[in-house]
PDB file of N, CA and C in Angstrom:
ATOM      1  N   UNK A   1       0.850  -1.162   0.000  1.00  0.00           N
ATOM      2  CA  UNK A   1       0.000   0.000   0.000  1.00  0.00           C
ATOM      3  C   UNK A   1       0.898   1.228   0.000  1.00  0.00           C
ATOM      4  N   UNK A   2       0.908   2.038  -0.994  1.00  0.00           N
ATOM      5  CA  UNK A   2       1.408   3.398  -0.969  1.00  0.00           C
ATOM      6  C   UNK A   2       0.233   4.297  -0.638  1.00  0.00           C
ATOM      7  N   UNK A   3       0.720   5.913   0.258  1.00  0.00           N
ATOM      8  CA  UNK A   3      -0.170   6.799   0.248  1.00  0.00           C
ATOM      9  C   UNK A   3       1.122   7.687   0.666  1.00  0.00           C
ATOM     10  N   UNK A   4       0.497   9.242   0.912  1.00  0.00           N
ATOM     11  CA  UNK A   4       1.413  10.524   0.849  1.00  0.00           C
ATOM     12  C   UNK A   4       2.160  10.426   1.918  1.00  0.00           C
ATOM     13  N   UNK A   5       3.221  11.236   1.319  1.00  0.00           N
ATOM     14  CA  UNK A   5       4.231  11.044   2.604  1.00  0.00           C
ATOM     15  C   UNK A   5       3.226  12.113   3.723  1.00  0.00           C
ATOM     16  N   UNK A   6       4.142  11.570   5.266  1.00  0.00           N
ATOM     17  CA  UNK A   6       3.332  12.306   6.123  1.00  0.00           C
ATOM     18  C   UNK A   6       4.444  12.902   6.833  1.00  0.00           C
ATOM     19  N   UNK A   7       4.402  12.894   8.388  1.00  0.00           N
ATOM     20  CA  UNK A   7       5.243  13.356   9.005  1.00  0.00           C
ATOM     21  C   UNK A   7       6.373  12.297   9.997  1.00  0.00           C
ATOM     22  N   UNK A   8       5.692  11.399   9.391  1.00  0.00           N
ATOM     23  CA  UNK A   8       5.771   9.764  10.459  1.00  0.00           C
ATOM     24  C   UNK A   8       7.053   9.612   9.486  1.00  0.00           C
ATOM     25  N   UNK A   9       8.052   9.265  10.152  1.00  0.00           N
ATOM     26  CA  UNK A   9       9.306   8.235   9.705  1.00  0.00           C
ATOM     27  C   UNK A   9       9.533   7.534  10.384  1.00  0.00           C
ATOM     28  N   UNK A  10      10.496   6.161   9.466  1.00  0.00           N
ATOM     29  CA  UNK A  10      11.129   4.984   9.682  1.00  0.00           C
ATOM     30  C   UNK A  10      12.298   5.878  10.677  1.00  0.00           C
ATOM     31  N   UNK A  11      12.601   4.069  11.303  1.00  0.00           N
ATOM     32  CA  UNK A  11      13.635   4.569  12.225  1.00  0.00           C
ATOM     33  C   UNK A  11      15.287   5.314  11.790  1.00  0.00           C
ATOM     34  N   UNK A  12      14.941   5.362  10.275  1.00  0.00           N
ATOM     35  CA  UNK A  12      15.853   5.479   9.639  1.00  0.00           C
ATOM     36  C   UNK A  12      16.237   6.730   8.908  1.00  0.00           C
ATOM     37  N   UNK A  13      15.411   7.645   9.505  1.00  0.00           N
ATOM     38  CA  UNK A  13      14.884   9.076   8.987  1.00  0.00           C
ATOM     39  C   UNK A  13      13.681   8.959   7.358  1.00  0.00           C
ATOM     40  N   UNK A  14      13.665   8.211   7.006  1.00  0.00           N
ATOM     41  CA  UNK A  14      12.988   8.092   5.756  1.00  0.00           C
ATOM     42  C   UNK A  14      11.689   8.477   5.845  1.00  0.00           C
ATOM     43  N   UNK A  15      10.806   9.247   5.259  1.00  0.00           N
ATOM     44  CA  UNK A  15       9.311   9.466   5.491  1.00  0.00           C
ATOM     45  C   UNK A  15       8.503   8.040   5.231  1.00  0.00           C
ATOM     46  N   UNK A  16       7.763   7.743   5.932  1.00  0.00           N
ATOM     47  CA  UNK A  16       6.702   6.335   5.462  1.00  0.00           C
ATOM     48  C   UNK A  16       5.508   6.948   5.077  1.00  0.00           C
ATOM     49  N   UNK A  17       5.534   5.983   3.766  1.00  0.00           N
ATOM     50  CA  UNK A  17       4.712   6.469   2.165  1.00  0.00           C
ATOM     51  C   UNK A  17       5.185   4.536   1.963  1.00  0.00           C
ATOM     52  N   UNK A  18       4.991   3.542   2.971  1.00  0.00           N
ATOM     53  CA  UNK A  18       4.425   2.527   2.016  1.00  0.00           C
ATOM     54  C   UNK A  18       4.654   1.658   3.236  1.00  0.00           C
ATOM     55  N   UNK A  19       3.656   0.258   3.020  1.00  0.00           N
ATOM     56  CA  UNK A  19       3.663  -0.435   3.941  1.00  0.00           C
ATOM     57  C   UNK A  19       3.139  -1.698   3.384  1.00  0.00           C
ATOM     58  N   UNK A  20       3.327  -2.783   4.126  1.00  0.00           N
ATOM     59  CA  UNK A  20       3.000  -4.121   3.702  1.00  0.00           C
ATOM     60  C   UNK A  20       2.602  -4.976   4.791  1.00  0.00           C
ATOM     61  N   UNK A  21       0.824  -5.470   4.719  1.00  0.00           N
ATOM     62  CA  UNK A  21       0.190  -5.970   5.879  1.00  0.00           C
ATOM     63  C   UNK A  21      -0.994  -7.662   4.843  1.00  0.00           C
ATOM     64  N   UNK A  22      -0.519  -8.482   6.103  1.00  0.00           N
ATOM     65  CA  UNK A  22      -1.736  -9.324   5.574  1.00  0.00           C
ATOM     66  C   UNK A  22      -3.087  -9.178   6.070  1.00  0.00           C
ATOM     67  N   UNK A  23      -3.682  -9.300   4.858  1.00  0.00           N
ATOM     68  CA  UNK A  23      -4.840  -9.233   5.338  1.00  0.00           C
ATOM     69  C   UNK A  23      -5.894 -10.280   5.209  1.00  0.00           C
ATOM     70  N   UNK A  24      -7.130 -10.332   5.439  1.00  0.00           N
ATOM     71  CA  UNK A  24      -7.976 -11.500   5.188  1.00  0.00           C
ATOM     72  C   UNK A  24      -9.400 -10.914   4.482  1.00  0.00           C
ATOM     73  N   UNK A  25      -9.699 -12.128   3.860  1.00  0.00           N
ATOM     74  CA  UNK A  25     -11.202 -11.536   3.238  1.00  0.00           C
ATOM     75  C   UNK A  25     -12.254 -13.106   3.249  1.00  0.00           C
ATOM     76  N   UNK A  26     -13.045 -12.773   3.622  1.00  0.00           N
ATOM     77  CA  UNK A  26     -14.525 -13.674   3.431  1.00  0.00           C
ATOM     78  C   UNK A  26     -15.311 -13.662   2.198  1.00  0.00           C
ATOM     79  N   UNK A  27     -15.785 -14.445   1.335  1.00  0.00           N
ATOM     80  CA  UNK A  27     -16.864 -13.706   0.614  1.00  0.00           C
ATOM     81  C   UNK A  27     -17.937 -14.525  -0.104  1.00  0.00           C
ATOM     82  N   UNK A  28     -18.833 -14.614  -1.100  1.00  0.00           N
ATOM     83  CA  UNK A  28     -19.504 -15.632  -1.372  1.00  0.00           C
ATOM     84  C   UNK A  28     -20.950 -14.702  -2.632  1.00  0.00           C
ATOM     85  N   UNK A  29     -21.101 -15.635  -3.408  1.00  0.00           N
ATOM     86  CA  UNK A  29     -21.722 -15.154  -4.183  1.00  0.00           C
ATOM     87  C   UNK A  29     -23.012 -15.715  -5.132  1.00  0.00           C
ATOM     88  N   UNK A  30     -24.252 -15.466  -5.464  1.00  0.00           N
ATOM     89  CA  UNK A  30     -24.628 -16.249  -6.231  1.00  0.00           C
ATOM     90  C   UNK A  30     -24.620 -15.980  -7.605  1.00  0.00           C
ATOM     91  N   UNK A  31     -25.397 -16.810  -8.428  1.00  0.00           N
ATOM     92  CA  UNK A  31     -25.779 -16.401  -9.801  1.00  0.00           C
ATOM     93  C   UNK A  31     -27.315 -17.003 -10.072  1.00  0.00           C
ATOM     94  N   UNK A  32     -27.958 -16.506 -10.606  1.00  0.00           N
ATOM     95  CA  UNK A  32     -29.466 -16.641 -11.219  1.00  0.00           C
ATOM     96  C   UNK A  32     -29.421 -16.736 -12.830  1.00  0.00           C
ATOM     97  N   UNK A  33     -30.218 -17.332 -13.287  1.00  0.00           N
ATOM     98  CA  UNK A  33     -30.397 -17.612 -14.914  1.00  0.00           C
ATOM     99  C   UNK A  33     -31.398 -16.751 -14.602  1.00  0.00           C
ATOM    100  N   UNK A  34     -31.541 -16.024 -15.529  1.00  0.00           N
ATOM    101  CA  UNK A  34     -33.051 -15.031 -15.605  1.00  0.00           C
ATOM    102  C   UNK A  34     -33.816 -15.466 -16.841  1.00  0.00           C
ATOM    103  N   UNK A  35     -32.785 -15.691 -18.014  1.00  0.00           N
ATOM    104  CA  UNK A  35     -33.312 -15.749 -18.832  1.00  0.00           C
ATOM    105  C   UNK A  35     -32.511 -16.194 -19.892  1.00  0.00           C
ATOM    106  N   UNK A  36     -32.643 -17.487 -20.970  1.00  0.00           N
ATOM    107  CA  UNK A  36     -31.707 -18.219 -21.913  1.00  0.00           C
ATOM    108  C   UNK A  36     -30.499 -17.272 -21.963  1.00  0.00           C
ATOM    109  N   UNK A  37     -30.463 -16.023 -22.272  1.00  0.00           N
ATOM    110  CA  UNK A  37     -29.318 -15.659 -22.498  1.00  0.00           C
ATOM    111  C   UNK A  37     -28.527 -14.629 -21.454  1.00  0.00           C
ATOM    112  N   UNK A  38     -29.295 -14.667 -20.217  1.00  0.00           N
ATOM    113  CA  UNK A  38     -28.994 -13.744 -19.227  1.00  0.00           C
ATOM    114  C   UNK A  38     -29.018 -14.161 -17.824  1.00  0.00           C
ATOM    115  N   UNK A  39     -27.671 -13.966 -17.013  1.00  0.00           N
ATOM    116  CA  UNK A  39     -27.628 -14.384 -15.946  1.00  0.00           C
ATOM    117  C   UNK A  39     -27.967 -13.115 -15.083  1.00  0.00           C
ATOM    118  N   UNK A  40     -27.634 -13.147 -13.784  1.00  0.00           N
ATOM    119  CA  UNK A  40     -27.683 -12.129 -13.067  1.00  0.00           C
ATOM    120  C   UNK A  40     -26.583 -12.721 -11.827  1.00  0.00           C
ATOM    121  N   UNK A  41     -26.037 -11.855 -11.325  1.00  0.00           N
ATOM    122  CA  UNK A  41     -24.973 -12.231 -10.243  1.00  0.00           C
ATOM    123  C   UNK A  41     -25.121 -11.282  -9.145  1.00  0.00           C
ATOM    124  N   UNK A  42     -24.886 -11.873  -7.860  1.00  0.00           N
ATOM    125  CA  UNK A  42     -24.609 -11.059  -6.347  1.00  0.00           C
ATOM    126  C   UNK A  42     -23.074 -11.800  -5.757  1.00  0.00           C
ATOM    127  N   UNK A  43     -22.694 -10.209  -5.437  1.00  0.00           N
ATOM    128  CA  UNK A  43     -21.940 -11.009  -4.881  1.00  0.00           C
ATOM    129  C   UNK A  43     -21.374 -10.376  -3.021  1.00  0.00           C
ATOM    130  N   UNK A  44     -20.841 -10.630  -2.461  1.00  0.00           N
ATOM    131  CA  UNK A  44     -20.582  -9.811  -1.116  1.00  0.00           C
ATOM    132  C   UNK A  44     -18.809 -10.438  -0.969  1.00  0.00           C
ATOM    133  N   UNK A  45     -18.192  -9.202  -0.197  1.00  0.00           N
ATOM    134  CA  UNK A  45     -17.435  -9.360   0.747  1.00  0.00           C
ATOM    135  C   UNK A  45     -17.101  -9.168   2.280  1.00  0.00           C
ATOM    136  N   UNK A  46     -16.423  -9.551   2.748  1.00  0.00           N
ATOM    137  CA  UNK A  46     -15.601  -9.026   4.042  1.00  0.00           C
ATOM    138  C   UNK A  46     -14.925  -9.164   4.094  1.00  0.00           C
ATOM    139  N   UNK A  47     -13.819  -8.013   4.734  1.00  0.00           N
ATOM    140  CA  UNK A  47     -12.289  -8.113   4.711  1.00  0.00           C
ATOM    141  C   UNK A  47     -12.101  -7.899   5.957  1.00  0.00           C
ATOM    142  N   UNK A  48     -11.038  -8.506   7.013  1.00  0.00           N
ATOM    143  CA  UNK A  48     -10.123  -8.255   8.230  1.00  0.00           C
ATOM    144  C   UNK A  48      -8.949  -7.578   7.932  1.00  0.00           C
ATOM    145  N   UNK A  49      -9.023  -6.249   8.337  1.00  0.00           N
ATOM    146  CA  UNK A  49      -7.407  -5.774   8.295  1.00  0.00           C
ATOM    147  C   UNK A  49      -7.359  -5.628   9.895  1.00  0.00           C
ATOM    148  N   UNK A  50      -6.595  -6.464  10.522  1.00  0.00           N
ATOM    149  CA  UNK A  50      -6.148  -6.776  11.887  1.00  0.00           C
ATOM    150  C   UNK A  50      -4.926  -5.694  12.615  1.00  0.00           C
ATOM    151  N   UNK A  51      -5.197  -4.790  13.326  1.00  0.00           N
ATOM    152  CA  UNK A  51      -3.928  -3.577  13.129  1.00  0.00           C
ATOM    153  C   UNK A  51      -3.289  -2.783  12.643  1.00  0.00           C
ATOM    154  N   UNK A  52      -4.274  -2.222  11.706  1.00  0.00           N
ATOM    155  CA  UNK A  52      -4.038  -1.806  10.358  1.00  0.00           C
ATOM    156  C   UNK A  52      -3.558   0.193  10.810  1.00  0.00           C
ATOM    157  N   UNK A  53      -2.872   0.427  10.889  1.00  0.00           N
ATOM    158  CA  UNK A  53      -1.874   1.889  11.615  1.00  0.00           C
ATOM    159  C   UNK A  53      -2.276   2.271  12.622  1.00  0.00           C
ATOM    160  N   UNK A  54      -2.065   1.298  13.475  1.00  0.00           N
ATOM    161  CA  UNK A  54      -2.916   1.645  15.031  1.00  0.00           C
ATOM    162  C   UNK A  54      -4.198   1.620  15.557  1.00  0.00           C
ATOM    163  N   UNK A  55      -4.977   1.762  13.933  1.00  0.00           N
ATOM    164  CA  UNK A  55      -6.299   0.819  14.828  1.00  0.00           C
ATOM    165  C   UNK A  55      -6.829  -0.639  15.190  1.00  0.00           C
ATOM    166  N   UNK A  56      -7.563  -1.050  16.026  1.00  0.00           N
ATOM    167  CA  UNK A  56      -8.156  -2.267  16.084  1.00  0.00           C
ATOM    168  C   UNK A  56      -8.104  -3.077  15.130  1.00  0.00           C
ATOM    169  N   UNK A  57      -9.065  -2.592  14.196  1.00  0.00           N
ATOM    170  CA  UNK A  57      -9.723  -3.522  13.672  1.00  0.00           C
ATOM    171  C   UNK A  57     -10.048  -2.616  11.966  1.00  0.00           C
ATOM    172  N   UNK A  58      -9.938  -2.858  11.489  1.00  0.00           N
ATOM    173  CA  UNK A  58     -10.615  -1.846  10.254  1.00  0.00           C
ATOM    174  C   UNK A  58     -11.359  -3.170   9.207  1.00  0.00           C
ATOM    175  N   UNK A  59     -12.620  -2.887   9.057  1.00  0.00           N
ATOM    176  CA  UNK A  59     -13.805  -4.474   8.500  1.00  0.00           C
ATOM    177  C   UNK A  59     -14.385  -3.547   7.252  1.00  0.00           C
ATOM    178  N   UNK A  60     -13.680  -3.522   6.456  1.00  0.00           N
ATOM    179  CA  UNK A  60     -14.027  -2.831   4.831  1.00  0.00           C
ATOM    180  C   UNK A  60     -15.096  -4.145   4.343  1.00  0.00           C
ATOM    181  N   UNK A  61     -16.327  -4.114   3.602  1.00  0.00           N
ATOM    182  CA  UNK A  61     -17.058  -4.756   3.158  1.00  0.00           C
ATOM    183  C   UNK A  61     -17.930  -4.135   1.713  1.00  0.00           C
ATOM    184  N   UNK A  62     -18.626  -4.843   1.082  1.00  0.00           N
ATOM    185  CA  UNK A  62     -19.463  -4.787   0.326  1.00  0.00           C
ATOM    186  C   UNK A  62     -20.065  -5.810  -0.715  1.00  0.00           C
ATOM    187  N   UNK A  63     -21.225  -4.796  -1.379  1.00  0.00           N
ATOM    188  CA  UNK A  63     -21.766  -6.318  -2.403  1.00  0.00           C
ATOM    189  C   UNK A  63     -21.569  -5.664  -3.557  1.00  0.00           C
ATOM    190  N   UNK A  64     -21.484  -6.232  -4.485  1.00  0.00           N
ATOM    191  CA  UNK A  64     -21.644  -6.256  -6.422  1.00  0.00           C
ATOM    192  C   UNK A  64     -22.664  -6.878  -7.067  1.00  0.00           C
ATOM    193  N   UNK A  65     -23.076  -6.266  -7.738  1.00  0.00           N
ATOM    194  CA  UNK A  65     -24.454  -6.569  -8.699  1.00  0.00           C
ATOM    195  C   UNK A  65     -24.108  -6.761  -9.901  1.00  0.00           C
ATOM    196  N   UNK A  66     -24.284  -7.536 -10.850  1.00  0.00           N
ATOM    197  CA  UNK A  66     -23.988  -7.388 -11.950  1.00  0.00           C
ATOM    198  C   UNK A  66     -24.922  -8.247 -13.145  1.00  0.00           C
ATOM    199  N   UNK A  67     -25.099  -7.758 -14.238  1.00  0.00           N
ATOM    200  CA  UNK A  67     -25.848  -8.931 -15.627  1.00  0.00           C
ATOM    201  C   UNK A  67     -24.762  -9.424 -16.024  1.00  0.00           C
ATOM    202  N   UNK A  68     -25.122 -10.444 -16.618  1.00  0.00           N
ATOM    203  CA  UNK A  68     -23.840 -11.557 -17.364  1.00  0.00           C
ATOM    204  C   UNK A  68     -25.154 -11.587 -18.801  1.00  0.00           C
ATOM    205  N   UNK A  69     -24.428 -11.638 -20.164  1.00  0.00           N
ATOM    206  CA  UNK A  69     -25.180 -11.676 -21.332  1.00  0.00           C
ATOM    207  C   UNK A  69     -23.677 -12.592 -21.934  1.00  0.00           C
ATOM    208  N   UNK A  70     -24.709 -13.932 -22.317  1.00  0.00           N
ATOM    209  CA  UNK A  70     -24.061 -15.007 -22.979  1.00  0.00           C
ATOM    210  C   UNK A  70     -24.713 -14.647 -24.845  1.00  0.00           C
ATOM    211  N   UNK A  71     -23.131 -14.352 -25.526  1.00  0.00           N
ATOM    212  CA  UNK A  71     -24.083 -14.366 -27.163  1.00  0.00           C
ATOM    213  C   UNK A  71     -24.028 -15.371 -27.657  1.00  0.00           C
ATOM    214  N   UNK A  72     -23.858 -16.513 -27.078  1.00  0.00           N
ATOM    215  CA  UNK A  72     -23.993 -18.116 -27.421  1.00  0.00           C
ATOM    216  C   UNK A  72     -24.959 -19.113 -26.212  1.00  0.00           C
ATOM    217  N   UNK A  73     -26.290 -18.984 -27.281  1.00  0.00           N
ATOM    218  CA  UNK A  73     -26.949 -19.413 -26.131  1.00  0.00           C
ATOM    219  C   UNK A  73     -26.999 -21.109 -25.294  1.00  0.00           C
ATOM    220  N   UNK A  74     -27.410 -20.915 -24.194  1.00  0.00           N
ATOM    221  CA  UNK A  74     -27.213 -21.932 -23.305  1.00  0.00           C
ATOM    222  C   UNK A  74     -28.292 -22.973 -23.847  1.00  0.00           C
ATOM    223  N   UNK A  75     -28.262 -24.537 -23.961  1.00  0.00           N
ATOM    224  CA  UNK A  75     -28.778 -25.314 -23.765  1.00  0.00           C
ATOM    225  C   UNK A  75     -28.636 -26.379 -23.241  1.00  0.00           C
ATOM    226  N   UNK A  76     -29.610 -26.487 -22.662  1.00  0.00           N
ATOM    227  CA  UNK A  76     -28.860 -27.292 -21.153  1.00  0.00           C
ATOM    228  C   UNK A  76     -29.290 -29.527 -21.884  1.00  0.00           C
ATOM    229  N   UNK A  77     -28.663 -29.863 -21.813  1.00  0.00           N
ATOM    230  CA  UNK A  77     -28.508 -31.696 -22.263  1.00  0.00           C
ATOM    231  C   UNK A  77     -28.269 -31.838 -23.532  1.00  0.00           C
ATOM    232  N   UNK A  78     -28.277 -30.714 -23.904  1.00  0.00           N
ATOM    233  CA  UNK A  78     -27.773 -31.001 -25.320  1.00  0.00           C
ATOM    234  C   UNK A  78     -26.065 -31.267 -25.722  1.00  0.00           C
ATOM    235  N   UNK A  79     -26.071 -32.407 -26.274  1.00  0.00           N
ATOM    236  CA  UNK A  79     -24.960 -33.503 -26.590  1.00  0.00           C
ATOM    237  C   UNK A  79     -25.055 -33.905 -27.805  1.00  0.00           C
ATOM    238  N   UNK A  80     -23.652 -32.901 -28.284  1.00  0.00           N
ATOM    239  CA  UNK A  80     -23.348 -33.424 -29.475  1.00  0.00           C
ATOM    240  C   UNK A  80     -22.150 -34.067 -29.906  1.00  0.00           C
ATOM    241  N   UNK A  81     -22.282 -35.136 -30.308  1.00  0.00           N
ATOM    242  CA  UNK A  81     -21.100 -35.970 -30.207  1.00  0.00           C
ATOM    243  C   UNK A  81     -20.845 -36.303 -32.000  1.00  0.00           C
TER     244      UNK A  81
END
C-alpha cells in the first residue's frame, strides 16, 4: 500500500509512504439464470485488516451486482457428439 508522505518516519529518517500488511477476506456469491441468455450475479465481501496503523480492527465490506449476457446461447442436455 502506498499513500502521501506524512510526518511519520522509519527509524531510519525516511518518510513512510508505504507499507505491507496481511490481510484477510470472506466472501460468497450467487448467480441466477433469468433468462436463456442472461444471468444475473450477487456477490458480497468481508475483509479483516487486523492492526491496520494503530487501529483495532478496520472491517471494509461490500456487495456487487452485476448482468452476465451469454451471445452463445445456453442449452442445457444437449450432446453433441
Amino acid at each position: 500500500m502506498d499513500f502521501p508522505a506524512t510526518a511519520a518516519h522509519y527509524p531510519s529518517g525516511r518518510l513512510y509512504t508505504h507499507d505491507t500488511r496481511n490481510f484477510f477476506a470472506l466472501g460468497g456469491g450467487l448467480e441466477y439464470r433469468l433468462k436463456r441468455m442472461i444471468d444475473i450475479r450477487a456477490e458480497y465481501e468481508y475483509q479483516f485488516w487486523p492492526n491496520f496503523l494503530g487501529y483495532n480492527y478496520v472491517n471494509p465490506n461490500g456487495v456487487s451486482v452485476g448482468v452476465l449476457y451469454s451471445f452463445k446461447p445456453y442449452y442445457p442436455h444437449a450432446h453433441h457428439y
